[in-house]
N, C-alpha and C. Protein backbone atom coordinates (compact mmCIF):
# COMPACT_ATOMS: atom_id res chain seq x y z
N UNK A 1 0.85 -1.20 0.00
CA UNK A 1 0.00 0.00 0.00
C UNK A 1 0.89 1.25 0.00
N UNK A 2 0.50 2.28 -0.91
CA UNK A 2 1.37 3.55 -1.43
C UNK A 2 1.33 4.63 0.99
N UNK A 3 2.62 5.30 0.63
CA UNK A 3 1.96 5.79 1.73
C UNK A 3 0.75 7.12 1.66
N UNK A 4 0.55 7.37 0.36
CA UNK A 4 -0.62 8.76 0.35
C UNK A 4 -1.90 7.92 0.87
N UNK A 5 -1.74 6.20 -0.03
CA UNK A 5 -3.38 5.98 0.25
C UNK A 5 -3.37 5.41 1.72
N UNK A 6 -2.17 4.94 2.59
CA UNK A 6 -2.18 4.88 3.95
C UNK A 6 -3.21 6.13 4.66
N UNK A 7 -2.32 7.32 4.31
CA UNK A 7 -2.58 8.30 4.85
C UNK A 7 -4.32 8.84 4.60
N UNK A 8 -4.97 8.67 3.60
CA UNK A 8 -6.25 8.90 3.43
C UNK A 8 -6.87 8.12 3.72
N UNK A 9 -6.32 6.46 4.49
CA UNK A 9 -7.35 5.73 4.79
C UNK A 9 -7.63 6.08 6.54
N UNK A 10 -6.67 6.57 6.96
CA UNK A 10 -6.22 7.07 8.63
C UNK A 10 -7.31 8.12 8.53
N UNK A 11 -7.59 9.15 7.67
CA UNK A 11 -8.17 9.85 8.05
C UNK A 11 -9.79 10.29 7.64
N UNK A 12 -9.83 9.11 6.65
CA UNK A 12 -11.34 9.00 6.60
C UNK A 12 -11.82 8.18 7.99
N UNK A 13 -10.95 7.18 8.29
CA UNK A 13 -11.18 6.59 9.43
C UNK A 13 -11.52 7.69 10.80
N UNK A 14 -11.03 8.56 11.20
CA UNK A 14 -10.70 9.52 11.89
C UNK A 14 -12.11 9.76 11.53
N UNK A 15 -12.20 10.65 10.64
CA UNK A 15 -13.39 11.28 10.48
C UNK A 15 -14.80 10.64 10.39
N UNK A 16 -14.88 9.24 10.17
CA UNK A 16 -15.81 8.11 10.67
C UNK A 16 -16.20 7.89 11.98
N UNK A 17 -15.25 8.19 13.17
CA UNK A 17 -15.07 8.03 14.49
C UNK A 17 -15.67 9.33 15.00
N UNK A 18 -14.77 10.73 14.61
CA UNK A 18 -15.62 11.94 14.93
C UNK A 18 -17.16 11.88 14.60
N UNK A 19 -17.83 11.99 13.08
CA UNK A 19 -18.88 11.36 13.04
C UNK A 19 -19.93 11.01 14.12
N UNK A 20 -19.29 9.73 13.91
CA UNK A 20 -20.25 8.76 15.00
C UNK A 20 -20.50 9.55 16.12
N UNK A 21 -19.02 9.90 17.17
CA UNK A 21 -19.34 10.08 18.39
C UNK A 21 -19.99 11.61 18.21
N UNK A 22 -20.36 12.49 17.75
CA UNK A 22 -21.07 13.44 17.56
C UNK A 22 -22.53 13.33 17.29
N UNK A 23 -23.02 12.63 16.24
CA UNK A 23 -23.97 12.02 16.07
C UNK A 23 -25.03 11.34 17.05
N UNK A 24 -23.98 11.01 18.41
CA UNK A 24 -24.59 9.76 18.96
C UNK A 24 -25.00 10.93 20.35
N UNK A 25 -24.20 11.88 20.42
CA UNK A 25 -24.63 12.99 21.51
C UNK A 25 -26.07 12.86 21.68
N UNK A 26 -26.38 13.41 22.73
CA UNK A 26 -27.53 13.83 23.29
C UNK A 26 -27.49 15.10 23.44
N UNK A 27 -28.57 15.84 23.61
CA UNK A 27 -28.66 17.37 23.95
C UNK A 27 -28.11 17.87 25.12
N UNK A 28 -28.25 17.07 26.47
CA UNK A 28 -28.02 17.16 26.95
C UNK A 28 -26.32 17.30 27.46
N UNK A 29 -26.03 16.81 26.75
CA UNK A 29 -23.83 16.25 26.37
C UNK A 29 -23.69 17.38 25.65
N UNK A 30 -24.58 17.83 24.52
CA UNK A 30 -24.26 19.06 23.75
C UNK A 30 -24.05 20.37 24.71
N UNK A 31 -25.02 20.70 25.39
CA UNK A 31 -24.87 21.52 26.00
C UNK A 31 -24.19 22.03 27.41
N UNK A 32 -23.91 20.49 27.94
CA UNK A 32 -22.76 20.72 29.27
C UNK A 32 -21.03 20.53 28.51
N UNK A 33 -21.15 20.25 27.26
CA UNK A 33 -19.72 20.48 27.09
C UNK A 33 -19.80 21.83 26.12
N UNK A 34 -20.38 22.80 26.14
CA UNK A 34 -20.18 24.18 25.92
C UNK A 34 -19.37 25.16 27.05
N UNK A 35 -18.82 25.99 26.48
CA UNK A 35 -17.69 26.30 27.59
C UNK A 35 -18.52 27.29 28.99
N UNK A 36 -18.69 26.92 30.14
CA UNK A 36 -19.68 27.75 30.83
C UNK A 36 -19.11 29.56 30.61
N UNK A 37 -20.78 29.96 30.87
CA UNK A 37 -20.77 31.18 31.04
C UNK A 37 -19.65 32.46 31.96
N UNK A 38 -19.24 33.38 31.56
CA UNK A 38 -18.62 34.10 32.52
C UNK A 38 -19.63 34.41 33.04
N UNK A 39 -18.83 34.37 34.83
CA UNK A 39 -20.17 35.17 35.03
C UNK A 39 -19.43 36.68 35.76
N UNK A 40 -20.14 37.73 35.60
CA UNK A 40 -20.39 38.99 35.74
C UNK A 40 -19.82 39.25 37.46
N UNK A 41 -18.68 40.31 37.22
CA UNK A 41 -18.23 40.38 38.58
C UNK A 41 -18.41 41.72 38.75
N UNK A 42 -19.01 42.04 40.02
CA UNK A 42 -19.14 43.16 41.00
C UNK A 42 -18.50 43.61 41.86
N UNK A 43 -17.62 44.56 41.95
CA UNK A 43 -17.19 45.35 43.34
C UNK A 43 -16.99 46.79 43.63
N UNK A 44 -18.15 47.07 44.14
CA UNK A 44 -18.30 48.82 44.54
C UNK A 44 -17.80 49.27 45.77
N UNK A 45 -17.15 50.17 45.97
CA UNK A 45 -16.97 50.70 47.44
C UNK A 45 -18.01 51.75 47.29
N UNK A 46 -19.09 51.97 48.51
CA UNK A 46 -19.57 52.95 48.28
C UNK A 46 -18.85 53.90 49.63
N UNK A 47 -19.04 55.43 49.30
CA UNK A 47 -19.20 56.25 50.88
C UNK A 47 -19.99 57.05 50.79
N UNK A 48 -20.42 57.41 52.23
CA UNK A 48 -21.48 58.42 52.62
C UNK A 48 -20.40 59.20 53.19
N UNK A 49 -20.72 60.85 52.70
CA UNK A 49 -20.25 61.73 53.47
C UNK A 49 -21.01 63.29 53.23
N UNK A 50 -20.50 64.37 53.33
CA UNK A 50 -21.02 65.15 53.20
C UNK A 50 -21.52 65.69 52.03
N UNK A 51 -21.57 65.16 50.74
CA UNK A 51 -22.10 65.70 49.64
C UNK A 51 -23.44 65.98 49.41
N UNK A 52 -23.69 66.76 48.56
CA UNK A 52 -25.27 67.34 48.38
C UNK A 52 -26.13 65.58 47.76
N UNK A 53 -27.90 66.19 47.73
CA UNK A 53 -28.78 65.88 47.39
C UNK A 53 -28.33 65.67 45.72
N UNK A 54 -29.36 64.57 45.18
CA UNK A 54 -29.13 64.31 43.79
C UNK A 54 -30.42 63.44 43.53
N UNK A 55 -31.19 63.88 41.84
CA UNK A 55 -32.04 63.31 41.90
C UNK A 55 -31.88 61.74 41.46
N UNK A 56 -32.87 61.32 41.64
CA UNK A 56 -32.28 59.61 41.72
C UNK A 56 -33.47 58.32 40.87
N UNK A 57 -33.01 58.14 40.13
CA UNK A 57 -34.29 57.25 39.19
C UNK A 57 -34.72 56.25 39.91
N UNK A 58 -34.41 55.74 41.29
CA UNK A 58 -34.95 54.72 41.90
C UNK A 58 -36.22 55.44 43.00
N UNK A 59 -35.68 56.93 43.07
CA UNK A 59 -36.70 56.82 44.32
C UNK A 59 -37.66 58.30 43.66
N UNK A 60 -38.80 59.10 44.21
CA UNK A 60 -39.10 60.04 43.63
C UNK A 60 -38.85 61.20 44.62
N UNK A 61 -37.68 60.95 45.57
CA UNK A 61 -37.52 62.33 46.31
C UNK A 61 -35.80 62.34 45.65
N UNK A 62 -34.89 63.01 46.23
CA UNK A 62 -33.33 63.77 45.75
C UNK A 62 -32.85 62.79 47.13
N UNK A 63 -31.61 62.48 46.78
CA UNK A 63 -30.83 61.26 47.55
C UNK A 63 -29.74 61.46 47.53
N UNK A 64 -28.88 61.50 48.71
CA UNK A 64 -27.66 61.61 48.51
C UNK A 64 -26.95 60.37 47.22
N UNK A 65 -25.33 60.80 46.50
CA UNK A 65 -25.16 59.68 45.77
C UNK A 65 -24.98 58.44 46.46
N UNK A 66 -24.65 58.27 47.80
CA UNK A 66 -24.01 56.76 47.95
C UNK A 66 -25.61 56.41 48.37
N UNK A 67 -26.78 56.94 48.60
CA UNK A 67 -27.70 56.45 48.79
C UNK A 67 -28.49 56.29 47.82
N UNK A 68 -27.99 56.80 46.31
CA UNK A 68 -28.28 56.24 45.25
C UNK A 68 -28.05 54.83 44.70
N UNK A 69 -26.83 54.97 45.23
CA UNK A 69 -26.00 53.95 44.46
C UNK A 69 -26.90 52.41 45.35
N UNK A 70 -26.90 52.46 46.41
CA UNK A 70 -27.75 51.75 47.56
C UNK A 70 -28.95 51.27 47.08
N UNK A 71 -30.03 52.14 46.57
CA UNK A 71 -31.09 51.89 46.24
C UNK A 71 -31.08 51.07 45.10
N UNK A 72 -30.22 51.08 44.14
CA UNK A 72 -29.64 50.80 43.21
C UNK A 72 -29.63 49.17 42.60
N UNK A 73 -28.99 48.70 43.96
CA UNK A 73 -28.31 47.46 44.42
C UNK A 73 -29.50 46.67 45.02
N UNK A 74 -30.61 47.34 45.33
CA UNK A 74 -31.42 46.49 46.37
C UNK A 74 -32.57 46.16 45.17
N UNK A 75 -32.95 47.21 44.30
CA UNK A 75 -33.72 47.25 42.78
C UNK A 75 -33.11 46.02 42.48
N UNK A 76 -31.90 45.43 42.53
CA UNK A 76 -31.20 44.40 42.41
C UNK A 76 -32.39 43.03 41.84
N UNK A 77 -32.65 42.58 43.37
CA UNK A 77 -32.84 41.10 43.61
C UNK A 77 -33.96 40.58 42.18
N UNK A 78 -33.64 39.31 42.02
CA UNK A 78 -34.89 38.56 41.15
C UNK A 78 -35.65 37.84 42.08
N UNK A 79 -34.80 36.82 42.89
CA UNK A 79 -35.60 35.90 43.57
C UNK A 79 -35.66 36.01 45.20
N UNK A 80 -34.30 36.70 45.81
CA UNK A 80 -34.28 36.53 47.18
C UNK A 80 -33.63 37.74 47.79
N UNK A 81 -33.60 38.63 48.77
CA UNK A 81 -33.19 39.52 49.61
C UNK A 81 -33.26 39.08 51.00
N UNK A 82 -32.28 39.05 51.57
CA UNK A 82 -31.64 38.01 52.94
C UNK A 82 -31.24 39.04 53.59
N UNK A 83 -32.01 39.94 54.56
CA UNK A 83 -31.10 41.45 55.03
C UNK A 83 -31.13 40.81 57.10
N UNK A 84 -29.65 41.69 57.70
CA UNK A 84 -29.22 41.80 58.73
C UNK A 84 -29.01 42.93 59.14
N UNK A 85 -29.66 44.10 59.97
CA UNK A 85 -29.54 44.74 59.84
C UNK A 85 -30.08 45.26 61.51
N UNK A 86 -28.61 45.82 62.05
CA UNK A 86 -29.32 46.20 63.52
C UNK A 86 -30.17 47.54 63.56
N UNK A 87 -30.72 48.45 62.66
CA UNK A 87 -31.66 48.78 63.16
C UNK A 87 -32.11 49.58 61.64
N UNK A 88 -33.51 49.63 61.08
CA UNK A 88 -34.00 50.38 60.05
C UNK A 88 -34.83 50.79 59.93
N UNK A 89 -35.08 52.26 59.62
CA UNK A 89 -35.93 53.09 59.88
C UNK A 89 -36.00 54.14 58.14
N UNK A 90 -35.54 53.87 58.00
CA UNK A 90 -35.47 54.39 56.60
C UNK A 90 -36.81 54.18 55.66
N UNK A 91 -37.36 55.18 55.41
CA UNK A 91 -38.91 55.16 54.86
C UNK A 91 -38.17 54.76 53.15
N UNK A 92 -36.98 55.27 52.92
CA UNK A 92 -36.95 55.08 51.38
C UNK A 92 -36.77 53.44 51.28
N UNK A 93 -35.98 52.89 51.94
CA UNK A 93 -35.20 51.57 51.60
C UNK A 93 -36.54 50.32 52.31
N UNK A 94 -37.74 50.84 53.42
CA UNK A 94 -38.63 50.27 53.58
C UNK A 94 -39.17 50.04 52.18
N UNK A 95 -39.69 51.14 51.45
CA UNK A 95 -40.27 51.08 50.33
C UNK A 95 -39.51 50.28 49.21
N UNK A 96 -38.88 50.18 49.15
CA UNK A 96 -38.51 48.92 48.03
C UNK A 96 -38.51 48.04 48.50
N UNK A 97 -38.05 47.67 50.10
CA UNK A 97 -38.45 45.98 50.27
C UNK A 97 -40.03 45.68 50.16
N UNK A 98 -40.60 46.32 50.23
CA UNK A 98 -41.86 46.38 49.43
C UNK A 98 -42.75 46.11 48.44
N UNK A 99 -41.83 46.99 47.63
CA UNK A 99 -42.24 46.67 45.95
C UNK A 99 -41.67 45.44 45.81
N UNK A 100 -40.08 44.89 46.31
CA UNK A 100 -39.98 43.61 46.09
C UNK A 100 -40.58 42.32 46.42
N UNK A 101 -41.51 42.64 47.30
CA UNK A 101 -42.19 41.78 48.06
C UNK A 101 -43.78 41.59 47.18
N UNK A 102 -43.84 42.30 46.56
CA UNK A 102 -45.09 42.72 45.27
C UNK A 102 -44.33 41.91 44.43
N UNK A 103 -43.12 42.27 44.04
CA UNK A 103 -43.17 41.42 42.80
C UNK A 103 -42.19 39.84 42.68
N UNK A 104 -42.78 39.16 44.03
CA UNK A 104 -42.57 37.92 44.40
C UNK A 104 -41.33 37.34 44.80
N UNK A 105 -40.20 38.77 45.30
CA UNK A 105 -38.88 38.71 45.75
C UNK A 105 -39.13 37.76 47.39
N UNK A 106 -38.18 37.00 47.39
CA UNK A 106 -38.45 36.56 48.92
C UNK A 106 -37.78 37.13 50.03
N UNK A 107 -38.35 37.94 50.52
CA UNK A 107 -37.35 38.84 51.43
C UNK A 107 -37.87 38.63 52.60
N UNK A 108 -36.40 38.36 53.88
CA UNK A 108 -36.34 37.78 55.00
C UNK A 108 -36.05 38.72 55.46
N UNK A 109 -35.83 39.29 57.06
CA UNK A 109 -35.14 40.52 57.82
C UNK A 109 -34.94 39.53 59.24
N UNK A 110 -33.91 40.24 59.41
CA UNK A 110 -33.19 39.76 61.36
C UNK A 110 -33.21 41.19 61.07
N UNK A 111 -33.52 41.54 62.84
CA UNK A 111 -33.15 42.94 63.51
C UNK A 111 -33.02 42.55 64.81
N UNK A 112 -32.34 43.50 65.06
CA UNK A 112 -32.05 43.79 66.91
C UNK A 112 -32.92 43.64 67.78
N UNK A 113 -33.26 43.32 68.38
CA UNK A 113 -34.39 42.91 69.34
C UNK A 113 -34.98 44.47 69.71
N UNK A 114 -34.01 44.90 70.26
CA UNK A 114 -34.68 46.52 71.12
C UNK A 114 -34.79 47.42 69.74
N UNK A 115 -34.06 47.20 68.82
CA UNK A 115 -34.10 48.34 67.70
C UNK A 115 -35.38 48.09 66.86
N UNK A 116 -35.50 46.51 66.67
CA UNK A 116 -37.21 46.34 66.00
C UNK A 116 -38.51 47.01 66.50
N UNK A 117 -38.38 47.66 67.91
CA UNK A 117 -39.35 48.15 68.34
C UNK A 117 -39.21 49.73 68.86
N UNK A 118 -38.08 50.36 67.97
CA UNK A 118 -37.52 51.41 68.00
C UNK A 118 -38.59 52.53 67.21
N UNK A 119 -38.50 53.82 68.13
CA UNK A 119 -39.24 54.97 66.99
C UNK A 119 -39.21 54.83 65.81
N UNK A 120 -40.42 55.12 65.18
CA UNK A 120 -40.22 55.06 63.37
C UNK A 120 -39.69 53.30 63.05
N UNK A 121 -39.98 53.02 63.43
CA UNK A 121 -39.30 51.06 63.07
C UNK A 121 -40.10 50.48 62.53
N UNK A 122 -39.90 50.17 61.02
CA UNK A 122 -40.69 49.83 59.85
C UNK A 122 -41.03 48.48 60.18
N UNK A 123 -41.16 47.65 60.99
CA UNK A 123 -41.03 46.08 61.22
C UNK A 123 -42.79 45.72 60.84
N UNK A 124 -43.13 46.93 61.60
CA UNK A 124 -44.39 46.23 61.47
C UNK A 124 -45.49 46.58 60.17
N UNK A 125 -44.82 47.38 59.22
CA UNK A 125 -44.97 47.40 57.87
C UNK A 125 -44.81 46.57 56.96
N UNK A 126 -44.06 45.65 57.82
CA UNK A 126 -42.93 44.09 56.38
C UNK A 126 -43.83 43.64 56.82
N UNK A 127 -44.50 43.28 58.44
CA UNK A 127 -44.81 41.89 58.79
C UNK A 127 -46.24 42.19 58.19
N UNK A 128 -47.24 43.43 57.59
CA UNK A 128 -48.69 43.29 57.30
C UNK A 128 -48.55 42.95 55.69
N UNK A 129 -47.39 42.69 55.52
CA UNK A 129 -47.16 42.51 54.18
C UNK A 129 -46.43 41.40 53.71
N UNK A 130 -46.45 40.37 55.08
CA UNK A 130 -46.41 38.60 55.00
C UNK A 130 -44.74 38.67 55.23
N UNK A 131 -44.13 39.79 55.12
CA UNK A 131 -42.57 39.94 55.14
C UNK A 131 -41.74 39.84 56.58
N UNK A 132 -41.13 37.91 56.65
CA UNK A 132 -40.89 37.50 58.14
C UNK A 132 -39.84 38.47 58.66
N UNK A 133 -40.05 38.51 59.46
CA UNK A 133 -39.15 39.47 60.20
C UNK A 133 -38.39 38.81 61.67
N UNK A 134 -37.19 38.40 62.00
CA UNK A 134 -36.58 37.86 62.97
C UNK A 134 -36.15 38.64 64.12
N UNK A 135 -35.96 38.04 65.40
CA UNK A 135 -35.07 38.92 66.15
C UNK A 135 -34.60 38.01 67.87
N UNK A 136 -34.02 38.10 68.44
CA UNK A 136 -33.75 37.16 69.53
C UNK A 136 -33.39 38.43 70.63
N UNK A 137 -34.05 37.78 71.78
CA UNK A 137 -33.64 38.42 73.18
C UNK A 137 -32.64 37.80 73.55
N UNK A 138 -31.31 39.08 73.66
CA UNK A 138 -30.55 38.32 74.25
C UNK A 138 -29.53 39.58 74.92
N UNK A 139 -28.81 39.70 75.73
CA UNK A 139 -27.57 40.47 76.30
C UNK A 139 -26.84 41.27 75.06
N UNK A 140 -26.73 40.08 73.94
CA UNK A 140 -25.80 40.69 73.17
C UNK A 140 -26.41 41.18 72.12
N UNK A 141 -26.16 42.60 71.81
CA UNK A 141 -26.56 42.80 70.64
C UNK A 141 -26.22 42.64 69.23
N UNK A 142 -27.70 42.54 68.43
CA UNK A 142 -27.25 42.20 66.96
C UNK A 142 -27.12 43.33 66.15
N UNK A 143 -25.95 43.42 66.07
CA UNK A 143 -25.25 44.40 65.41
C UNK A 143 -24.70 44.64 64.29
N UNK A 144 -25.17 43.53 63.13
CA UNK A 144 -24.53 43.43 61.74
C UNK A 144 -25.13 44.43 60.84
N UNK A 145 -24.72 44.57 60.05
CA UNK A 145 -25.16 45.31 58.90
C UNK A 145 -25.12 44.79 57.47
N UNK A 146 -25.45 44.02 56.86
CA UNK A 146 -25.03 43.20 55.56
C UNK A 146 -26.59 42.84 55.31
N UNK A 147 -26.54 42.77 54.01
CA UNK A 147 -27.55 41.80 53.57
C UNK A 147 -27.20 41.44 51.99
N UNK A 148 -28.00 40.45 51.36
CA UNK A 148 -27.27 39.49 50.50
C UNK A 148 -28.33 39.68 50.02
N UNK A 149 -27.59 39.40 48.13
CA UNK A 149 -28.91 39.56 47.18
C UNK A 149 -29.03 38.55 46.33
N UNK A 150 -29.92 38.18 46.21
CA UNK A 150 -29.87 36.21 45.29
C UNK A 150 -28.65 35.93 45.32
N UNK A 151 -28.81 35.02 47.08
CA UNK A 151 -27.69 34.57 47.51
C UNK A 151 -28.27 32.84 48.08
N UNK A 152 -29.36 33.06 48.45
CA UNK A 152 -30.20 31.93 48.64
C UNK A 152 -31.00 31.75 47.87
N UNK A 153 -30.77 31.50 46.00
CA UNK A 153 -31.28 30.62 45.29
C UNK A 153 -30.14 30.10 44.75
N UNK A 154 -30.12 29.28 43.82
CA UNK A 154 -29.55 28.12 42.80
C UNK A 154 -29.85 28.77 41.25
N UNK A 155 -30.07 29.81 41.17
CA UNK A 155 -30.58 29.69 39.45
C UNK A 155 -29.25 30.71 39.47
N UNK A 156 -29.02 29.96 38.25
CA UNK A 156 -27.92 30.32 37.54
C UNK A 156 -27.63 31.81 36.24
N UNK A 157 -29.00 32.26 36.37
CA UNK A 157 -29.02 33.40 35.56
C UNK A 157 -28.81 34.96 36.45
N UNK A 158 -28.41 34.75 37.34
CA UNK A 158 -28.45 35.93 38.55
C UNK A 158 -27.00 35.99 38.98
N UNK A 159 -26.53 37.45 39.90
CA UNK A 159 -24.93 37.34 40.19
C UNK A 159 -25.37 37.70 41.63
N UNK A 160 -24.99 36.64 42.69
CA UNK A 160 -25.51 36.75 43.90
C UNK A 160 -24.49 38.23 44.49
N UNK A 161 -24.88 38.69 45.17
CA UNK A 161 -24.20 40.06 46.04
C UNK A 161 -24.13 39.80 47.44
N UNK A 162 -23.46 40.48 48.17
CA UNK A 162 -23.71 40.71 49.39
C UNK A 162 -23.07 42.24 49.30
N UNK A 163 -23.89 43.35 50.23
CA UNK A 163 -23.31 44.37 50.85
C UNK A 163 -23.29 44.37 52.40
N UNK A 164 -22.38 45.12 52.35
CA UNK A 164 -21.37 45.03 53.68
C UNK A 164 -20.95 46.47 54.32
N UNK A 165 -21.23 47.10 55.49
CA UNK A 165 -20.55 48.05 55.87
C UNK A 165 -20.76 48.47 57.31
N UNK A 166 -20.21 49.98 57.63
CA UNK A 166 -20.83 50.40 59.00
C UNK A 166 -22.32 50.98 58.50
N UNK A 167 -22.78 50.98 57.79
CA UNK A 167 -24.71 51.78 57.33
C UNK A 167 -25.55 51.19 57.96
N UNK A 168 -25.60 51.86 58.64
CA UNK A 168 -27.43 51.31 59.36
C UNK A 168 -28.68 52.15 58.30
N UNK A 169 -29.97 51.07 58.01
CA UNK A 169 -30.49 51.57 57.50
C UNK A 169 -31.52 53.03 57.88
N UNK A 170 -31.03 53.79 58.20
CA UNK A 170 -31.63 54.74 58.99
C UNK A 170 -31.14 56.31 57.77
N UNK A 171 -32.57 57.16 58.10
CA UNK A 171 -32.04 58.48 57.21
C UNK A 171 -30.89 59.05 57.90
N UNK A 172 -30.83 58.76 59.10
CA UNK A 172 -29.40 59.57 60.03
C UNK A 172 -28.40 59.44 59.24
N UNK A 173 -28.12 58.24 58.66
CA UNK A 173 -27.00 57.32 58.20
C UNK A 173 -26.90 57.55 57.13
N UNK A 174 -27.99 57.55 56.56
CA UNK A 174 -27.69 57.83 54.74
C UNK A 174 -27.52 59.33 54.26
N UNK A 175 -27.73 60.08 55.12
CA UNK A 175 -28.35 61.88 54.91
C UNK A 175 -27.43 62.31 55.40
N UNK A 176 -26.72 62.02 56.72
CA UNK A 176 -25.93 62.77 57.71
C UNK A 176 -24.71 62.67 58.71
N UNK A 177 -24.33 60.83 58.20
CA UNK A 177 -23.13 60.27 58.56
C UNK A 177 -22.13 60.67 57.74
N UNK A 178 -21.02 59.77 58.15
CA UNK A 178 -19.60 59.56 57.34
C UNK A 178 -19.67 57.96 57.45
N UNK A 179 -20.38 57.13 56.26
CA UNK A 179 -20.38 55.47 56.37
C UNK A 179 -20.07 55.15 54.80
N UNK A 180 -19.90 53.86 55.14
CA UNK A 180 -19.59 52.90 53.98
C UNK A 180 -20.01 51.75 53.59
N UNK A 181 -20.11 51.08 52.31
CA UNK A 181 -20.82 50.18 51.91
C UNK A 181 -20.14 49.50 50.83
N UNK A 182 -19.67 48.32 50.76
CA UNK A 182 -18.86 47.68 50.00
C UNK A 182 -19.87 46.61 49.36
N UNK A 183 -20.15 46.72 48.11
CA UNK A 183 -21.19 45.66 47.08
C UNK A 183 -19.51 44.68 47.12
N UNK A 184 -19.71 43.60 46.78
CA UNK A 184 -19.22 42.66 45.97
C UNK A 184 -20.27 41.27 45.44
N UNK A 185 -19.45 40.43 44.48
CA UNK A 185 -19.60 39.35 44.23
C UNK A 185 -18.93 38.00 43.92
N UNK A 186 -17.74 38.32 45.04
CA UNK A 186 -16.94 37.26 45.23
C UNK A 186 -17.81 36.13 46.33
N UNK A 187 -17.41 34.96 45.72
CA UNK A 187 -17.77 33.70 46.16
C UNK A 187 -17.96 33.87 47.74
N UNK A 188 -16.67 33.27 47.64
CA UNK A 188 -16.32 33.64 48.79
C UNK A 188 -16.77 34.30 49.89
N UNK A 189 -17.06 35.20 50.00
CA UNK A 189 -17.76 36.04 51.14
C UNK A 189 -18.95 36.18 51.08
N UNK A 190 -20.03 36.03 49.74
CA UNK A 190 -21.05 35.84 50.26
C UNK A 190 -21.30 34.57 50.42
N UNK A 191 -20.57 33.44 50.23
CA UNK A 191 -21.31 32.08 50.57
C UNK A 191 -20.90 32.17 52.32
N UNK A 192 -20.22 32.98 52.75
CA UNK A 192 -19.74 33.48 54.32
C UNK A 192 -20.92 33.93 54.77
N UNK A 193 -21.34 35.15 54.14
CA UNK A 193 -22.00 35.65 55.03
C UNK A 193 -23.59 34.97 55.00
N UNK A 194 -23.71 34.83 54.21
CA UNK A 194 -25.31 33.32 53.98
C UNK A 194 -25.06 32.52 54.67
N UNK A 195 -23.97 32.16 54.98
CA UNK A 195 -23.39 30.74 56.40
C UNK A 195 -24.38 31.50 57.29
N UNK A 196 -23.98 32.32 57.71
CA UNK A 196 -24.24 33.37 58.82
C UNK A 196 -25.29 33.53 59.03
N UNK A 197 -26.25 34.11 57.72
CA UNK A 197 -27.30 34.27 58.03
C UNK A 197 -28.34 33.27 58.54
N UNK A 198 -28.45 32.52 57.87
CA UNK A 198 -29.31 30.97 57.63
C UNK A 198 -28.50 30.44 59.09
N UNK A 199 -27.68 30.71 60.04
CA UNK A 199 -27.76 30.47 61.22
C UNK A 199 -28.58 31.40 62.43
N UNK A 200 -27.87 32.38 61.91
CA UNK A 200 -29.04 33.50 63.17
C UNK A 200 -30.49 33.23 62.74
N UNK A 201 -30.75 32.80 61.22
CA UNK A 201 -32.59 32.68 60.91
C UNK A 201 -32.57 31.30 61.46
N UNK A 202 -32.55 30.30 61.91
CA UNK A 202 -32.96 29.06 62.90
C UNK A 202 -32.90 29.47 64.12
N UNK A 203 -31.88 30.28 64.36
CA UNK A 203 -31.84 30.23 65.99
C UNK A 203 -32.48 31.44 66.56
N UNK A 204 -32.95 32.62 65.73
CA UNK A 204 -34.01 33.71 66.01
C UNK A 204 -35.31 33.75 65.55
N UNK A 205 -36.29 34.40 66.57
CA UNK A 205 -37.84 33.45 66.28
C UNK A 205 -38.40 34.90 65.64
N UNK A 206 -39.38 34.33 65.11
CA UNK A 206 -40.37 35.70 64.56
C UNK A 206 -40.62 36.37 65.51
N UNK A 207 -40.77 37.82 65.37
CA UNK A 207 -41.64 39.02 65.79
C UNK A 207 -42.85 38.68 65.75
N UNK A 208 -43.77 38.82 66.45
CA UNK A 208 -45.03 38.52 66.77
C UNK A 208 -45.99 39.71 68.27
């Protein structure tokens, strides 16, 4: 046998084999050996400080910017909003857990025990609006500030968040502090701070 027709019999062969095993795929094989998606990375530092009012497409009053940027992030969620938060009084940031709660977001809250029943303390606005609300008596206070944004689902079309800072949700804080607020979407820290949460939510009972 010549070596050209060696060589064309190797590679019809070849190409008989590709063939087949292509052919014989399933949809399912087709589509998990596609190269996965990037997915979309986030990291904002925000600050609050003394800068003016600004009008703001999330809310219909003028907002400082880092309390733009805030509102921003919480417009966020598709499926879940997981907030920790020792004390909130904030009529703007009430109102979107709200609307998210209208449009079938699942939103959970832990608060401070003494701060849930604090002047102006929106708690009992979430809870006529089926929105659980947590909190535990105890010595120590709960003092976090974070909450996580489709961080407790599984669907894969969303970029889970967590924000993080000294901000309490309060107008004091957003209008008239010096605070900060760090968005990310590294793994990492929010599968941390969801540890976290989904422990204080078993071991703190509803407001009632």
């Amino acid at each position: 046998m010549s070596t050209g027709r060696y060589y064309t019999l190797v590679i019809a062969a070849c190409g008989a084999v590709i063939g087949y095993y292509y052919g014989r795929r399933t949809p399912n094989q087709a589509i998990q050996e596609k190269k996965p998606r990037k997915t979309k990375e986030i990291h904002e530092v925000i600050m609050f400080s003394d800068e003016g009012l600004i009008s703001s497409k999330h809310y219909r009053n003028s907002v400082t910017p880092g309390m733009d940027r805030v509102l921003h992030y919480l417009n966020f969620p598709r499926h879940t909003l997981d907030v920790c938060m020792y004390v909130m009084t904030s009529p703007d940031i009430c109102n979107v857990l709200l609307k998210l709660n209208l449009r079938r977001v699942k939103v959970r809250v832990i608060l401070d025990a003494e701060m849930a029943f604090a002047s102006r303390s929106y708690f009992s606005r979430l809870q006529r609006q089926c929105i659980e609300v947590r909190w535990i008596k105890s010595s120590n206070i709960m003092h976090h500030k974070f909450c996580l944004i489709d961080a407790s689902t599984e669907s894969n079309e969303v970029v889970p968040l967590l924000m993080n800072g000294s901000l309490n949700w309060t107008k004091q804080a957003t209008h008239g502090n010096y605070e900060n607020v760090t968005v990310t979407s590294q793994r990492e820290l929010v599968e941390g701070y969801m540890k976290e949460f989904e422990r204080l939510w078993v071991l703190f009972k509803p407001i009632v």
